[in-house]
N, C-alpha and C. Protein backbone atom coordinates (compact mmCIF):
# COMPACT_ATOMS: atom_id res chain seq x y z
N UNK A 1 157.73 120.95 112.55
CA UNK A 1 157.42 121.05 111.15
C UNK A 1 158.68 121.12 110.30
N UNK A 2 159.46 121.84 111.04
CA UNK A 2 161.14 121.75 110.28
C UNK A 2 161.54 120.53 109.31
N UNK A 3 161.23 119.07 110.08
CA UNK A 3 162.07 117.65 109.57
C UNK A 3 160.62 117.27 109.17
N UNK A 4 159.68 117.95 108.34
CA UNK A 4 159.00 117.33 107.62
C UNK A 4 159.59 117.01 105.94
N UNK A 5 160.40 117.38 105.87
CA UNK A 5 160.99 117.40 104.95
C UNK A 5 161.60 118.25 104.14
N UNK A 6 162.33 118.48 102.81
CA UNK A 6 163.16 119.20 101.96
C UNK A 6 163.20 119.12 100.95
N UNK A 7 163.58 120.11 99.79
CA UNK A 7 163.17 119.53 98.38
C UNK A 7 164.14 118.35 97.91
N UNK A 8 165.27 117.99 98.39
CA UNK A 8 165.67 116.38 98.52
C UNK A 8 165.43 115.35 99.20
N UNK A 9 164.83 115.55 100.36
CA UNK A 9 164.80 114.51 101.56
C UNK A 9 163.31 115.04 102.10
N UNK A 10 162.80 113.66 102.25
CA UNK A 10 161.47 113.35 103.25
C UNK A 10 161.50 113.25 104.22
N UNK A 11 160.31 113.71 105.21
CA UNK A 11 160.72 113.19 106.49
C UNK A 11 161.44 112.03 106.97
N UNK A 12 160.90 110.89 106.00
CA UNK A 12 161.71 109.53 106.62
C UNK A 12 163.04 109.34 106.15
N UNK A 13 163.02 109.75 104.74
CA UNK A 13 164.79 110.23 104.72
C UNK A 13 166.07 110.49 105.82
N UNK A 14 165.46 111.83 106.16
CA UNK A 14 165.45 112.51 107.31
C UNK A 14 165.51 111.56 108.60
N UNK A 15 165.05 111.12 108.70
CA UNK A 15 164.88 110.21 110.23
C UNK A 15 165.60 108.86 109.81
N UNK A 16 166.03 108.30 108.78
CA UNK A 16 166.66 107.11 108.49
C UNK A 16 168.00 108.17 108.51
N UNK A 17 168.46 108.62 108.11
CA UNK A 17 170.13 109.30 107.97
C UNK A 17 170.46 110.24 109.19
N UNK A 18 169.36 110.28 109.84
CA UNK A 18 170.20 110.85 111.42
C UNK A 18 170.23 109.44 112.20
N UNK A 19 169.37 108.68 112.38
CA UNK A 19 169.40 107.42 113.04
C UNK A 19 170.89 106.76 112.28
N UNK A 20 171.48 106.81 111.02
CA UNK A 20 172.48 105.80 110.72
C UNK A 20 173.44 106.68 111.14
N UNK A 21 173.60 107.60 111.36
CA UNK A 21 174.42 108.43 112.06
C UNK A 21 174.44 108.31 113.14
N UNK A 22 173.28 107.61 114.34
CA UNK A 22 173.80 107.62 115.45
C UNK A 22 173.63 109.34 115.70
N UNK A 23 172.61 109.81 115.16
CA UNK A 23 172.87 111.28 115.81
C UNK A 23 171.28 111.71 116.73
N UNK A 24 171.39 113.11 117.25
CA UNK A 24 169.93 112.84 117.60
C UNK A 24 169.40 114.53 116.73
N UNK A 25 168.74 115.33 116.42
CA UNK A 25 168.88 116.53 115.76
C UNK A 25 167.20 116.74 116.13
N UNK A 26 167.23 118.57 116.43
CA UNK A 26 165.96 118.84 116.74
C UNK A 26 165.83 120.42 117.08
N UNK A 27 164.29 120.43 116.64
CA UNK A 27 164.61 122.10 116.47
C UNK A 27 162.74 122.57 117.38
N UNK A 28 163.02 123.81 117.58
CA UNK A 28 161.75 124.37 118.66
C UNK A 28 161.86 125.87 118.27
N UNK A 29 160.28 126.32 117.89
CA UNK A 29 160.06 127.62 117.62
C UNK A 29 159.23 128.47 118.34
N UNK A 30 159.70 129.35 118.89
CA UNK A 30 158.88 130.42 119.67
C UNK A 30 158.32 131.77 118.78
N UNK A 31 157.76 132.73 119.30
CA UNK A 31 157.23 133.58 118.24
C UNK A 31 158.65 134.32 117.63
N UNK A 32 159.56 134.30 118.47
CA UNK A 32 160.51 135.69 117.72
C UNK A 32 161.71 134.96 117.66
N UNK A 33 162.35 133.69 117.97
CA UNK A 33 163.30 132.61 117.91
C UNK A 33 162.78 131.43 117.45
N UNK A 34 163.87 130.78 117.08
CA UNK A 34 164.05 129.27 116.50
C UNK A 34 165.45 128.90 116.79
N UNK A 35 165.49 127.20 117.47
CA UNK A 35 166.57 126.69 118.19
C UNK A 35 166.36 125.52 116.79
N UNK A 36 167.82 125.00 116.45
CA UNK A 36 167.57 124.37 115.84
C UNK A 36 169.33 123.28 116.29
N UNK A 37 168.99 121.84 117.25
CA UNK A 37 169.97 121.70 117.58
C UNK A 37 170.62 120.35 116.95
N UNK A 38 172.02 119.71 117.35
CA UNK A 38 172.43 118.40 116.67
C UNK A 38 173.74 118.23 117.40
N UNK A 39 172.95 116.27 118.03
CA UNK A 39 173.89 116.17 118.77
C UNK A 39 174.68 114.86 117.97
N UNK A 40 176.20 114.50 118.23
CA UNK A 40 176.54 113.47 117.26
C UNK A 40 177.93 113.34 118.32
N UNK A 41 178.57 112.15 117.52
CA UNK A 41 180.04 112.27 117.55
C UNK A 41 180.72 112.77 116.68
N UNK A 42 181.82 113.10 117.06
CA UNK A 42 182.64 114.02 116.68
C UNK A 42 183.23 114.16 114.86
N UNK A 43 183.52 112.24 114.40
CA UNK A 43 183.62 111.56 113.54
C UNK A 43 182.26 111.97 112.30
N UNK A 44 181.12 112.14 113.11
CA UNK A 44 180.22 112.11 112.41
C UNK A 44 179.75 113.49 111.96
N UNK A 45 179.82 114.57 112.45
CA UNK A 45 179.78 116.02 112.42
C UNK A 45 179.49 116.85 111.05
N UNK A 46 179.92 116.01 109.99
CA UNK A 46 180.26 117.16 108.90
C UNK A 46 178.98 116.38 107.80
N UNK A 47 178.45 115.03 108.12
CA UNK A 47 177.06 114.64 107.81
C UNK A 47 175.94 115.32 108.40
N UNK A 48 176.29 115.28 109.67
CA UNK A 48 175.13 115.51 110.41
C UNK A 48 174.85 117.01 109.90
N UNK A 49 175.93 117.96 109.88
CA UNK A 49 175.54 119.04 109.64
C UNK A 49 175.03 119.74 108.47
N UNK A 50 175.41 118.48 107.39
CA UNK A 50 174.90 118.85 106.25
C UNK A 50 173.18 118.25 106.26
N UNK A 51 172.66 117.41 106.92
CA UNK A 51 171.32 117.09 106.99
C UNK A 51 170.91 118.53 107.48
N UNK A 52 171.28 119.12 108.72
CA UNK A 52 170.52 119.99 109.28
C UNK A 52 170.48 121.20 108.28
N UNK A 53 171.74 121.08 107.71
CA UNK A 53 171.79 123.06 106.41
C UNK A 53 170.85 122.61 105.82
N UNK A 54 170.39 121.38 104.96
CA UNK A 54 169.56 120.82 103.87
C UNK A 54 167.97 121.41 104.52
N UNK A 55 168.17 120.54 105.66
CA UNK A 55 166.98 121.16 106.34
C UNK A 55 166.54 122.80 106.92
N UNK A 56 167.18 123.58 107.42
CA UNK A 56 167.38 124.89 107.77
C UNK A 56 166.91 126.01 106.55
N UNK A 57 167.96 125.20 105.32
CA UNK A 57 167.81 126.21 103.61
C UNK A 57 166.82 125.40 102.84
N UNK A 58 166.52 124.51 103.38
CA UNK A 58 165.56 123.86 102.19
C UNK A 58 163.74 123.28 102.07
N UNK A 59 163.46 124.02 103.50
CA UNK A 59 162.41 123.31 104.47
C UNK A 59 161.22 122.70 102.96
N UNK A 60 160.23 122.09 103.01
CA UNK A 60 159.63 122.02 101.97
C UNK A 60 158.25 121.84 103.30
N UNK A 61 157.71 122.97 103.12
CA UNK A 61 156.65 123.41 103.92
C UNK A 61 155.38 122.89 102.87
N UNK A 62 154.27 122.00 103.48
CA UNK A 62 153.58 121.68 102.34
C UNK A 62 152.43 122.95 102.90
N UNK A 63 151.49 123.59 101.96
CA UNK A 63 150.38 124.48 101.99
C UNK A 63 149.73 123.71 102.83
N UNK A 64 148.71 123.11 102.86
CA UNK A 64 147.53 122.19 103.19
C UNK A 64 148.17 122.40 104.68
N UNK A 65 149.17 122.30 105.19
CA UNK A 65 149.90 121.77 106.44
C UNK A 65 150.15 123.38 107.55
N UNK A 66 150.38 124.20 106.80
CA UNK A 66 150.59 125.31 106.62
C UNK A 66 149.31 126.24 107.61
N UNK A 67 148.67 125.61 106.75
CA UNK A 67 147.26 126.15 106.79
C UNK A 67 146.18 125.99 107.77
N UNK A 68 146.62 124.51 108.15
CA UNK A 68 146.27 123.65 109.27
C UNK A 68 146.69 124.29 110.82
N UNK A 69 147.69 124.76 110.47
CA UNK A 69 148.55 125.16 111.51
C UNK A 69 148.08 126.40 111.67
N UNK A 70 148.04 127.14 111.15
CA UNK A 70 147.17 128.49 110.99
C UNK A 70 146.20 128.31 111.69
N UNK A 71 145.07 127.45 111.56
CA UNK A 71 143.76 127.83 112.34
C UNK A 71 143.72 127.07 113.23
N UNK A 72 144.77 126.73 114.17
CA UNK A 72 145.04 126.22 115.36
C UNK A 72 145.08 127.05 116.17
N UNK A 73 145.90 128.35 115.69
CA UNK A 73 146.17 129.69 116.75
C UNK A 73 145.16 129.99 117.21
């Protein structure tokens, strides 16, 4: 749910600017942790990492989605 998007960037945003990067980025949540990882070259690093802060500080969690997810548990 993380790379669903941000209040600048959409998911496909998101998935077009790690792909032109050549990067791969990905995150997994357990009840009391969250991994949130990014792999790249070295050259590329200081993009990549600004997609993931954007994403990390900026999640844009939609309600409806939210909610969905809720009565899954």
């Amino acid at each position: 749910m993380l790379f669903q998007g941000t209040r600048t960037r959409s998911a496909l945003a998101i998935s077009d600017q790690v792909r032109a990067l050549g990067a791969f980025v990905d995150a997994a949540a357990e009840h009391d942790a969250i991994l949130v990882s990014a792999h790249c070259v070295a050259d590329r690093f200081p993009a990549t990492l600004a997609i993931v802060a954007d994403v990390v500080q900026h999640p844009a969690f939609a309600a409806d989605e939210i909610e969905r997810l809720r009565t899954r548990r």
